[in-house]
Protein backbone atom coordinates (compact mmCIF):
# COMPACT_ATOMS: atom_id res chain seq x y z
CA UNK A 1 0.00 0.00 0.00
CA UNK A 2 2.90 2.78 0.85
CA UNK A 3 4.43 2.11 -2.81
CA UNK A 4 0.84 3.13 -4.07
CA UNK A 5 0.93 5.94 -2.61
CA UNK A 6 5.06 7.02 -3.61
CA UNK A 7 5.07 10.64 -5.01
CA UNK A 8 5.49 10.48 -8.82
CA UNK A 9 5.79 14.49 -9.39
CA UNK A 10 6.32 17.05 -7.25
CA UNK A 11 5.85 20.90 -8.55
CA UNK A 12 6.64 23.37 -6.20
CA UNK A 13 6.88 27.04 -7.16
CA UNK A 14 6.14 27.02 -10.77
CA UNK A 15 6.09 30.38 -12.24
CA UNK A 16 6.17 31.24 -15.87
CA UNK A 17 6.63 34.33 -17.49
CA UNK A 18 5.88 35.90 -20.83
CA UNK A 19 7.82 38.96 -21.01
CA UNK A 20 5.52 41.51 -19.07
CA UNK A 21 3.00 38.77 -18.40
CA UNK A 22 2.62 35.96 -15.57
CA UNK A 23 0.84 33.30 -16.99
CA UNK A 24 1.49 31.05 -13.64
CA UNK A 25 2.77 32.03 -10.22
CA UNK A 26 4.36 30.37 -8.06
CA UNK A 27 2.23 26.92 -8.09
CA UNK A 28 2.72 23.55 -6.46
CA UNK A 29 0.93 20.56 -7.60
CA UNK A 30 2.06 16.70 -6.42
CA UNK A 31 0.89 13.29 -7.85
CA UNK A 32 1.24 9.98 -6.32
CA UNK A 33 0.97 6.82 -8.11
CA UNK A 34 -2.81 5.65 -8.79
CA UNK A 35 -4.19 9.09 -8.23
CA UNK A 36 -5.88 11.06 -11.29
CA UNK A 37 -5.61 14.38 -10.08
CA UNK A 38 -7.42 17.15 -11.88
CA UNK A 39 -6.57 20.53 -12.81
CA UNK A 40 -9.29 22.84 -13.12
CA UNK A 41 -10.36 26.78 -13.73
CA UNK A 42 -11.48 29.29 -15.86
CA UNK A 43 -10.04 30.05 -19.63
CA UNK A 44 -7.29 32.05 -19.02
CA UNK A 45 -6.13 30.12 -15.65
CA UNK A 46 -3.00 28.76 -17.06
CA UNK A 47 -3.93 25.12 -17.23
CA UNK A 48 -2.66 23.92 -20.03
CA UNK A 49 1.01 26.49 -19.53
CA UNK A 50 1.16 24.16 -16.78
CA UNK A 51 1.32 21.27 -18.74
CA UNK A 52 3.49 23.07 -21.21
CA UNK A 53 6.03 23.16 -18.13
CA UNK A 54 5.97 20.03 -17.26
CA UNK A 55 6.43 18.06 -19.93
CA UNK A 56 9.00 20.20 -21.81
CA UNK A 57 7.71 22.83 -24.37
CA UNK A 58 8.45 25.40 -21.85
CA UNK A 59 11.24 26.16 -19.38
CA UNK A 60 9.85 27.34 -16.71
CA UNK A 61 11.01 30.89 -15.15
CA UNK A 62 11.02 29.55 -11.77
CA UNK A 63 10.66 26.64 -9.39
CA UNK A 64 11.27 23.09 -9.54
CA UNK A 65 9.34 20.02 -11.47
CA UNK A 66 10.94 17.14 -10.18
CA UNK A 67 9.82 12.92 -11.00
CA UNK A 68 10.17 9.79 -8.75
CA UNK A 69 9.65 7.06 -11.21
CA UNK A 70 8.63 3.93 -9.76
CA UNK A 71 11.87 2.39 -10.27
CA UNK A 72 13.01 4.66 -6.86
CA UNK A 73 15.10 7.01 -9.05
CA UNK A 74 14.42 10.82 -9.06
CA UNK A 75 15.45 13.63 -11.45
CA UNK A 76 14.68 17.38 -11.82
CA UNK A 77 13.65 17.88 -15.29
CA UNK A 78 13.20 21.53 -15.93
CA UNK A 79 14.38 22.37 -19.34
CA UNK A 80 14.35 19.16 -20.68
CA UNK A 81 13.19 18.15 -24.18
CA UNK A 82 9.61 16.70 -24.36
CA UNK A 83 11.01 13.37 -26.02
CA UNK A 84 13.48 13.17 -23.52
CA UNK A 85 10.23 13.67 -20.73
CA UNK A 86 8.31 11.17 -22.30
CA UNK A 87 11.26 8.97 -22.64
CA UNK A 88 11.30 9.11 -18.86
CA UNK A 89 8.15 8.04 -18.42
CA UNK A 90 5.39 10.74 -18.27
CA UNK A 91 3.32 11.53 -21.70
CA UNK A 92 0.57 13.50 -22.75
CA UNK A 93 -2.01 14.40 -25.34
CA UNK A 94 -3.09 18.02 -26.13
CA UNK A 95 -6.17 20.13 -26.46
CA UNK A 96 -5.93 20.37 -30.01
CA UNK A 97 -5.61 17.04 -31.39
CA UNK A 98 -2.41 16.15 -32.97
CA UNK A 99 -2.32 12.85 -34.88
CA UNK A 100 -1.05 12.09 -38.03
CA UNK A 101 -4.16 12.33 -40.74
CA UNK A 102 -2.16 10.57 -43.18
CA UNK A 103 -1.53 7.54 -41.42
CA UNK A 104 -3.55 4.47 -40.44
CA UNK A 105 -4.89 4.46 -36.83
CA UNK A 106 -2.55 1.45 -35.94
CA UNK A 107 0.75 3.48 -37.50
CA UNK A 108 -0.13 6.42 -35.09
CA UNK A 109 0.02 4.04 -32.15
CA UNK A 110 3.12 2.30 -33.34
CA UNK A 111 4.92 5.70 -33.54
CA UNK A 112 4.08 5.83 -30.44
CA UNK A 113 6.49 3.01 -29.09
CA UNK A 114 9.30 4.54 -31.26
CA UNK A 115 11.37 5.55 -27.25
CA UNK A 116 10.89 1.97 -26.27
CA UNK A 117 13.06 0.51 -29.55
CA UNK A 118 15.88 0.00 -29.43
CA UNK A 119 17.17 -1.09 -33.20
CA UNK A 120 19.96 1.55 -34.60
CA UNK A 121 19.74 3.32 -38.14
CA UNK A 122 21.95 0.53 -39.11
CA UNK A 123 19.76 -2.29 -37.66
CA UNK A 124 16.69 -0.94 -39.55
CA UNK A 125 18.63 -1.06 -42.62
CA UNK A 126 20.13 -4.15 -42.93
CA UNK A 127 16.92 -5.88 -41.28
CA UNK A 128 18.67 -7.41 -38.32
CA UNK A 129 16.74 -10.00 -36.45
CA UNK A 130 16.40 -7.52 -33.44
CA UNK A 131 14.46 -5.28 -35.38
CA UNK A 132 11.98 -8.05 -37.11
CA UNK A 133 11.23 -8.66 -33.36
CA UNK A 134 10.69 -5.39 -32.35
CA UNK A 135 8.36 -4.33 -34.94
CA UNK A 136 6.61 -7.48 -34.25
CA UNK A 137 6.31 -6.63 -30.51
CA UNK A 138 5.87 -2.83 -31.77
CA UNK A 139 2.12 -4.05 -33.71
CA UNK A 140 1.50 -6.64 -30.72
CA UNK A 141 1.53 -3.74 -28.44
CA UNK A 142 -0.59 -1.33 -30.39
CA UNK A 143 -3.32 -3.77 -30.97
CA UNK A 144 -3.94 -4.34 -27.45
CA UNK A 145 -3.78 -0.55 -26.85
CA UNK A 146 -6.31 -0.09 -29.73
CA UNK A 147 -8.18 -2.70 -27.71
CA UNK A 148 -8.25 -1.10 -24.79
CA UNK A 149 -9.47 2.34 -26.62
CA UNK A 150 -12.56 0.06 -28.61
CA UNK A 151 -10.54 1.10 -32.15
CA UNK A 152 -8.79 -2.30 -32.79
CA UNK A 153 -11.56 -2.70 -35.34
CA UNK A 154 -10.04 0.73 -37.33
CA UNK A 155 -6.71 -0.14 -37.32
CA UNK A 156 -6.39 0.22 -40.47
CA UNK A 157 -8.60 3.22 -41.11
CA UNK A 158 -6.69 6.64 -41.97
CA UNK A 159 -6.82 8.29 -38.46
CA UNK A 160 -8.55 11.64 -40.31
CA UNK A 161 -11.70 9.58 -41.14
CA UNK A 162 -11.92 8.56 -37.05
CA UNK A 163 -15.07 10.71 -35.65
CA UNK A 164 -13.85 13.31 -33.27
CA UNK A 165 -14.54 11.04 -29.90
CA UNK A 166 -12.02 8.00 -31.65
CA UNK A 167 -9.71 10.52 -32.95
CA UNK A 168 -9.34 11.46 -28.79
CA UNK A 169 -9.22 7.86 -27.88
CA UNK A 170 -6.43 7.16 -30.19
CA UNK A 171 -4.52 9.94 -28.93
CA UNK A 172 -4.59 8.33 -25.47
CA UNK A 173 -3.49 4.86 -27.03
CA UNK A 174 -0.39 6.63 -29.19
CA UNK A 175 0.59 8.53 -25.16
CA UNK A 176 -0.28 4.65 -23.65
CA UNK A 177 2.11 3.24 -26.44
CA UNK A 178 4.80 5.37 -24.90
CA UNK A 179 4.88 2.99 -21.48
CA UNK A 180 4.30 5.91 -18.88
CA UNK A 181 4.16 6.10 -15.47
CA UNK A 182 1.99 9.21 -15.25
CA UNK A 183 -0.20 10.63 -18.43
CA UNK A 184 -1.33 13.53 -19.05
CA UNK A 185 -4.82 14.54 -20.37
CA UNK A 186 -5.19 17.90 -22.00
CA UNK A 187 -9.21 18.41 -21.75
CA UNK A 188 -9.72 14.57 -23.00
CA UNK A 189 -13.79 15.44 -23.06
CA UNK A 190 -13.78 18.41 -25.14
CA UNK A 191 -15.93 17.89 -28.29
CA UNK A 192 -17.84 15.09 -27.41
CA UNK A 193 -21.25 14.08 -27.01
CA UNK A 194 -22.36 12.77 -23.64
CA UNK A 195 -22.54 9.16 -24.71
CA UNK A 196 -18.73 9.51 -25.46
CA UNK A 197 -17.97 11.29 -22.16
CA UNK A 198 -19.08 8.83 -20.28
CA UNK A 199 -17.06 5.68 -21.87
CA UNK A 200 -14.43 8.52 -21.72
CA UNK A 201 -14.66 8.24 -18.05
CA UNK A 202 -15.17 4.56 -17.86
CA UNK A 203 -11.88 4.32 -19.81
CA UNK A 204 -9.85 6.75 -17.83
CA UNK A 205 -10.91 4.44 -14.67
CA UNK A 206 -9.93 1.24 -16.60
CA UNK A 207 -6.21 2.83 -17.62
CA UNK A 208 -5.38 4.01 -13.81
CA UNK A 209 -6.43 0.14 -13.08
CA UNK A 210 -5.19 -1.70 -15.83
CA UNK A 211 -1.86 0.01 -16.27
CA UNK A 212 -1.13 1.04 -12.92
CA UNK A 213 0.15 4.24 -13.05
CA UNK A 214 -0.92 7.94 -12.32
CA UNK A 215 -3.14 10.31 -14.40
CA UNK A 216 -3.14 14.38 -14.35
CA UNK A 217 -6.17 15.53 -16.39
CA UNK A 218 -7.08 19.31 -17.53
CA UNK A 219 -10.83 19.49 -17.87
CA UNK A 220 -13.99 21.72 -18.41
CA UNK A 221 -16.66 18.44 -17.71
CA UNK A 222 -17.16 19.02 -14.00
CA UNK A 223 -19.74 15.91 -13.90
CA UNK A 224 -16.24 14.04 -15.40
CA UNK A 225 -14.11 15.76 -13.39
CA UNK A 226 -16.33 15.47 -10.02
CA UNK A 227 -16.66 11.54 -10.89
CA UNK A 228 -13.52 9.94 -11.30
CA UNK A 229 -10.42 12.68 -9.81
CA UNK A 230 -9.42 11.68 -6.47
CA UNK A 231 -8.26 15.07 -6.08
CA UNK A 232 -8.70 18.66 -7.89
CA UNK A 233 -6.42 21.64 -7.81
CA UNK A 234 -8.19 24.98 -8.94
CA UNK A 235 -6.27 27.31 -10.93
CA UNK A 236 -7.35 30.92 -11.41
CA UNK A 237 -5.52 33.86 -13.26
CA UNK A 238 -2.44 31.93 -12.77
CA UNK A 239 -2.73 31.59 -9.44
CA UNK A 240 -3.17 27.90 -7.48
CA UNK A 241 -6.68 28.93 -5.21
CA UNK A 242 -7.76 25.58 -3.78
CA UNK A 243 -7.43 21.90 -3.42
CA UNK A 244 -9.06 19.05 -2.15
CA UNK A 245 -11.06 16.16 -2.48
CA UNK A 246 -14.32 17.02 -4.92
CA UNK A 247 -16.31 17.03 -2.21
CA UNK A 248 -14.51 20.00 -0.61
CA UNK A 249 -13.74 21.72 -3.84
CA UNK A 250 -17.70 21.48 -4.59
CA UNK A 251 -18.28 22.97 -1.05
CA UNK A 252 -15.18 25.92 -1.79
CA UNK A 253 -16.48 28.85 -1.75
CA UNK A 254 -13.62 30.57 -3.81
CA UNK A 255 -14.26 27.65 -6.10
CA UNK A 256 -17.62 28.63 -6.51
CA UNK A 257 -16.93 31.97 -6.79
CA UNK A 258 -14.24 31.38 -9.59
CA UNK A 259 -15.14 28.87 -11.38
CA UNK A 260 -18.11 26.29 -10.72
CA UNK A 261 -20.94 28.97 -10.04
CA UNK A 262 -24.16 27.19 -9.71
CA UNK A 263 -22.61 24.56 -11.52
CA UNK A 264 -21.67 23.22 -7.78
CA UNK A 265 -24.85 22.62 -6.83
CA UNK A 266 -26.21 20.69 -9.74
């Protein structure tokens, strides 16, 4: 039970500037392993420049991101480079979907897996028996992740035909592909119909079971977000304002002042 509860990531004093403007001050956030945590607050909170921080599109101005792996190691990673994040073992998907169109919906898994290979330039050349293996354990692995996201039957459907609901699920099964230990879910709900939020939720409860690890989710559904988060941080003009269990954010009066209006009391 303690190594469920190890601390994955640990933010403390995030700040990030843009020239004249703070988009996020000072902020501390912390995950441990088999949490989903949510992030939460208005347009305009710095959400998503959070995310940008932690996984490696922006160095932040100040403070400290720091990962505990579950293999008892831990690193500071400010300023590294997102592949070099995910390679570590935390991986994300994005508000604005960002597949390839082009390619089939098992290719955009398998690309995926490209940080767990391990076959040189060289290898992939010549055809080396390591690589036959590893693209055979490479399309192994991405049908069972297409599984898991109820797409194996499209796997070889062009990803731009997927409706907008499969085109999110398949985003989470190319960020699954990657092996993390904690993923990260950029507003996973946003265009979709109720039907699809709700085996949304039901599969964001199966991959925190299934695949044991951690999940940090940015999201405007507060019937999703109430649901499954074990806990909710509240962001507001850049600014970290509350944080609790959903019951107490619910009950927060700043909360409901900010943010969740009469929304709280639904």
């Amino acid at each position: 039970m303690a190594n469920e509860r190890r601390k994955l990531l640990e933010v403390s004093g995030l700040t990030m500037d843009f020239g004249g403007l703070r988009a996020i001050d000072s902020v501390g956030l912390d995950i441990h392993a088999g949490e989903i945590v949510a992030l939460i607050g208005p347009n305009g909170a710095g959400k998503t420049t959070f995310f940008n921080c932690v996984t490696g599109i922006y160095t932040p101005t100040a403070g400290d991101i720091v990962i505990a792996p579950p293999d008892g190691s831990s690193r500071r990673i400010n300023g590294l480079k997102p592949n070099a994040i995910t390679s570590l073992g935390m991986a994300r998907t994005f508000q604005n979907i960002r597949l390839f169109p082009a390619m089939t919906v098992l290719e955009n898994v398998m690309i995926g897996r490209h940080c767990r290979t391990r076959s040189s330039i060289l290898d992939v050349i010549v055809g080396g028996a390591r690589t036959r293996r590893e693209e055979r354990e490479t399309v192994a692995t991405s049908y069972r992740l297409l599984e898991k996201v109820g797409l194996a039957d499209l796997a070889g459907e062009y990803a731009r035909n997927l409706s907008y609901g499969a085109q999110r699920r398949l985003e989470i099964a190319r960020a699954l592909a990657t092996e993390p230990f904690l993923l990260l879910l950029d507003e996973p709900a946003a265009g979709m119909n109720p039907q699809e939020t709700l085996e949304l939720e039901a599969l964001i409860a199966r991959i925190r079971t299934d695949n044991e690890l951690a999940i940090l989710l940015i999201e405007h559904d507060m019937k999703l977000v109430m649901n499954i988060s074990d806990r909710i941080t509240v962001m507001e003009y850049g600014k970290k304002i509350a944080e609790g269990t959903p019951r107490e954010i619910k009950e927060n009066p700043k909360v409901i002042e900010a943010y969740l209006g009469e929304e709280a009391h639904a």
